[in-house]
Protein backbone atom coordinates (compact mmCIF):
# COMPACT_ATOMS: atom_id res chain seq x y z
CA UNK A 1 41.07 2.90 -37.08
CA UNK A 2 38.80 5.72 -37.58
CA UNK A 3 35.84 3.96 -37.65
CA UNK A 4 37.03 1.89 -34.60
CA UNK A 5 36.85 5.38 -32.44
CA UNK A 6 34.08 6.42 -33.70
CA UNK A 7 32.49 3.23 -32.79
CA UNK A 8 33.83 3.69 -29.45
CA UNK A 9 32.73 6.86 -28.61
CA UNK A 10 29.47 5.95 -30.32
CA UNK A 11 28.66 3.22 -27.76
CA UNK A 12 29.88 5.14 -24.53
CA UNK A 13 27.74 7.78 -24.98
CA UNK A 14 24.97 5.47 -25.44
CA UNK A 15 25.93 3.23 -22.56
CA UNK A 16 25.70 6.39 -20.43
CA UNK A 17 22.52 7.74 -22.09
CA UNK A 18 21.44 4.19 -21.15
CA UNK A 19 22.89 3.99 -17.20
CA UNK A 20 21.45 7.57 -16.88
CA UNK A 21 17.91 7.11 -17.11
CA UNK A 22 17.19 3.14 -16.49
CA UNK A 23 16.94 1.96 -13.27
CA UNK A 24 18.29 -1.62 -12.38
CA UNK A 25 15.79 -4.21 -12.72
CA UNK A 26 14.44 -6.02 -9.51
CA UNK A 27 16.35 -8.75 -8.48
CA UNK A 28 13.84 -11.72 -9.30
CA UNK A 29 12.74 -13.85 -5.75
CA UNK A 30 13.39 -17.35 -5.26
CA UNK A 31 11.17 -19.97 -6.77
CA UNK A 32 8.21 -20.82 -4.59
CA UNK A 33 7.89 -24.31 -3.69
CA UNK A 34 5.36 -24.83 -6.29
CA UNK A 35 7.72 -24.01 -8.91
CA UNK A 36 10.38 -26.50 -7.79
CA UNK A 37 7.69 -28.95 -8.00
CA UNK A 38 6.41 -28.54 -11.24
CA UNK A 39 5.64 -31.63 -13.00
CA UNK A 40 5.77 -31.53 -16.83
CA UNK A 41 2.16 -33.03 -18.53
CA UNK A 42 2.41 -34.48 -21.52
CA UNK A 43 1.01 -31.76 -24.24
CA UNK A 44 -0.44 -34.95 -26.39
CA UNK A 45 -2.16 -36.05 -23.30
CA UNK A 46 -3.92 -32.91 -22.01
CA UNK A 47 -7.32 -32.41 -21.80
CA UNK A 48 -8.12 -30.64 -25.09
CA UNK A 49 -11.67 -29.08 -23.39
CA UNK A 50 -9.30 -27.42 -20.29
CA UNK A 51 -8.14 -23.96 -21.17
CA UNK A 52 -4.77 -23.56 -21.98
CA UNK A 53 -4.20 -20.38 -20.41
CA UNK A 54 -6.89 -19.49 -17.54
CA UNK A 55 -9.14 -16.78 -18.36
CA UNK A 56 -7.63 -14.89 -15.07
CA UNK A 57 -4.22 -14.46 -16.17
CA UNK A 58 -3.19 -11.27 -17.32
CA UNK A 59 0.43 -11.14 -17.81
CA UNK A 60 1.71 -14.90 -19.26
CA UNK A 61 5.27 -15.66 -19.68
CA UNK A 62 5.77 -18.82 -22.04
CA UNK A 63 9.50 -19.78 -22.26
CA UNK A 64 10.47 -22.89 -24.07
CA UNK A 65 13.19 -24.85 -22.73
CA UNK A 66 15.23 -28.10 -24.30
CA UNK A 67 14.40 -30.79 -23.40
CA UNK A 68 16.94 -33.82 -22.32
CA UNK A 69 16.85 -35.29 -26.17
CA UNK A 70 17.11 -33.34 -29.51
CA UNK A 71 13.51 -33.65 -30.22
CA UNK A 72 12.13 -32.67 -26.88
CA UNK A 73 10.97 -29.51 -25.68
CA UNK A 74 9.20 -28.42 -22.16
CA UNK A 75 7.04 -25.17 -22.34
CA UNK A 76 6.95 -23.45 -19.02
CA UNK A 77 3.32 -21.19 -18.81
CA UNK A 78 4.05 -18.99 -16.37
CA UNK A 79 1.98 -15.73 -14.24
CA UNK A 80 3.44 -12.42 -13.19
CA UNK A 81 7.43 -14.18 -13.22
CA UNK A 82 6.15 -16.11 -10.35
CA UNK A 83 3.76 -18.52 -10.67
CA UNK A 84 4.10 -21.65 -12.63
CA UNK A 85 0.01 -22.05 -14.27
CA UNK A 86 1.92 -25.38 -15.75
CA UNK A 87 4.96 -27.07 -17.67
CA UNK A 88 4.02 -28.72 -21.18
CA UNK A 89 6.26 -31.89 -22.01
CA UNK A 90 5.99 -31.28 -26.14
CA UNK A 91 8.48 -32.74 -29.56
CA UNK A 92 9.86 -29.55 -31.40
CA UNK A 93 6.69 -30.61 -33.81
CA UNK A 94 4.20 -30.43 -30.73
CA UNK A 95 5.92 -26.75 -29.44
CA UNK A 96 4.43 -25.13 -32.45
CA UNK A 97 1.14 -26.61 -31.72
CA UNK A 98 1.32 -25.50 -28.34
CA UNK A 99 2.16 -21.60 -29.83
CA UNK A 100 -0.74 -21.54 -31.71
CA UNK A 101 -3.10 -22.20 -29.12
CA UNK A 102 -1.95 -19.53 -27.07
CA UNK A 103 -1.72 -17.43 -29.70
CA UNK A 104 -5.83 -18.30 -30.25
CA UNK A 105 -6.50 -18.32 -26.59
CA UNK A 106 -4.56 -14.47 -27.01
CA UNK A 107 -6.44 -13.13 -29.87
CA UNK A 108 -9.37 -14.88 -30.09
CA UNK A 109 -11.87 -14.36 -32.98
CA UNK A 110 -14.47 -12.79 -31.03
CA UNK A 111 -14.14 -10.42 -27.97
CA UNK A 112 -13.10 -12.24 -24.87
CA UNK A 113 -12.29 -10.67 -21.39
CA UNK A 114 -8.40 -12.39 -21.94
CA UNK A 115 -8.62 -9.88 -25.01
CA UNK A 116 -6.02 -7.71 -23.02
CA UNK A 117 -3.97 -10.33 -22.10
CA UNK A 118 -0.18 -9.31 -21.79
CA UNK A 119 2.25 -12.39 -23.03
CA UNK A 120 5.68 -12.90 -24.33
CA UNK A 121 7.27 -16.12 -25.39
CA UNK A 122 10.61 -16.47 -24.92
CA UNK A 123 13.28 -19.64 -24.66
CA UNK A 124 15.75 -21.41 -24.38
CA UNK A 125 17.90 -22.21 -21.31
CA UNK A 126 19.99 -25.24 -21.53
CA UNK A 127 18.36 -28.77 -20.85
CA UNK A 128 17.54 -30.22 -17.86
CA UNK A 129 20.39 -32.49 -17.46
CA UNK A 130 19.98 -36.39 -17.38
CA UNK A 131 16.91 -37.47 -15.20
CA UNK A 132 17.26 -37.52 -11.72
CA UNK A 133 17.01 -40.32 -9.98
CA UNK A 134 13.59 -40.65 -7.62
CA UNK A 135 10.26 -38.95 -8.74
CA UNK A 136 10.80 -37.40 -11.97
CA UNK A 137 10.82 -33.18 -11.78
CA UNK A 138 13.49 -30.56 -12.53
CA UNK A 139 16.70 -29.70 -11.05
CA UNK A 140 16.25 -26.48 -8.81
CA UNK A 141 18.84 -24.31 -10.89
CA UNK A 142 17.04 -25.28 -14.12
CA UNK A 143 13.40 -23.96 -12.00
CA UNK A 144 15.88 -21.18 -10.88
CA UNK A 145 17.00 -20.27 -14.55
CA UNK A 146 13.50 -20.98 -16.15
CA UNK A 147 11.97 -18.70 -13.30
CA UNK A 148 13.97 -16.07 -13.62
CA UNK A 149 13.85 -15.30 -17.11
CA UNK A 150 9.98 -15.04 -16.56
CA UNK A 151 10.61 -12.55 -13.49
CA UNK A 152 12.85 -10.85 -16.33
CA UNK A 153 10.45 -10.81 -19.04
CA UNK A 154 7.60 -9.84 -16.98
CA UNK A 155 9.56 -6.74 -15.64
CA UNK A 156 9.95 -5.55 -18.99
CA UNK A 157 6.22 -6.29 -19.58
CA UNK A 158 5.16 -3.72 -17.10
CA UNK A 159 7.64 -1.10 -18.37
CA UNK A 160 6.64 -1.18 -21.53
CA UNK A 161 3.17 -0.59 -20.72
CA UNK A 162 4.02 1.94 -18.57
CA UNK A 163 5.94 3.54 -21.07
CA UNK A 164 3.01 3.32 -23.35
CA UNK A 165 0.99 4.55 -20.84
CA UNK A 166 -1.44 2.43 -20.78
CA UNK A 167 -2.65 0.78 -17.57
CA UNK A 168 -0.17 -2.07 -16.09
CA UNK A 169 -2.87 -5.01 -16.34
């Protein structure tokens, strides 16, 4: 019983420590019209000579998703929590492919101007949900979900370089 209070007291002073000096986070904006229309490209079928992640990018928020059967996995490349660059249709074999060539498109061997690229992968929301009938795409809560756990991640991007003080790329 001891242990209980102390656990309680423990984690109301640090849920005021906490509400004291963090601000709320901005309320992510509605998907743009591009992002309700992504269409998922086969990650087997790309063009292995395009980059991956363009050169411009500077934050990159890659969240992983489930796909609508066990094996199947979309991965969502997305700029600044707002901009959909493009949606990978990948296996669960395929996903780790896909990691590892942002991962060498990150930190490349040699220096690179996307050396100070800013990127976080993240997943999973829940699948998709059977296909819809009509041209294939996602349902717009899935985009809403999907795009607002990039707005998410990318807010805590620029706080922690801002914390680190280093400049917000």
């Amino acid at each position: 019983m001891r242990n209980l209070r102390y656990a309680s007291l423990w984690m109301m002073v640090m849920i005021a420590a906490c509400g004291a000096s963090a601000m709320a986070p901005p309320v992510a904006p509605r998907p743009t019209r591009a992002s309700l229309d992504a269409k998922a490209v086969a990650w087997s079928e790309r063009d292995p000579k395009a980059a991956v992640v363009p050169a411009d990018v500077r934050r990159l928020q890659l969240v992983i998703t489930r796909g609508r059967t066990e094996s199947e996995r979309f991965a969502w490349l997305v700029s600044n929590g707002t901009d959909v660059i493009r949606v990978y249709h990948t296996t669960t074999v395929e996903v780790g492919e896909l990691v590892g060539t942002v991962i060498r498109t990150v930190y490349p061997t040699g220096g690179s101007p996307i050396d100070k690229l800013d990127w976080t992968i993240t997943g999973s929301v829940h699948a998709p949900g059977p296909t819809p009938p009509g041209p294939p795409g996602f349902p717009g809560d899935y985009v809403e979900q999907v795009m607002n756990l990039a707005w998410a991640i990318n807010h805590q991007q620029q706080i922690q370089h801002q914390a680190s003080g280093a400049a917000v790329p």
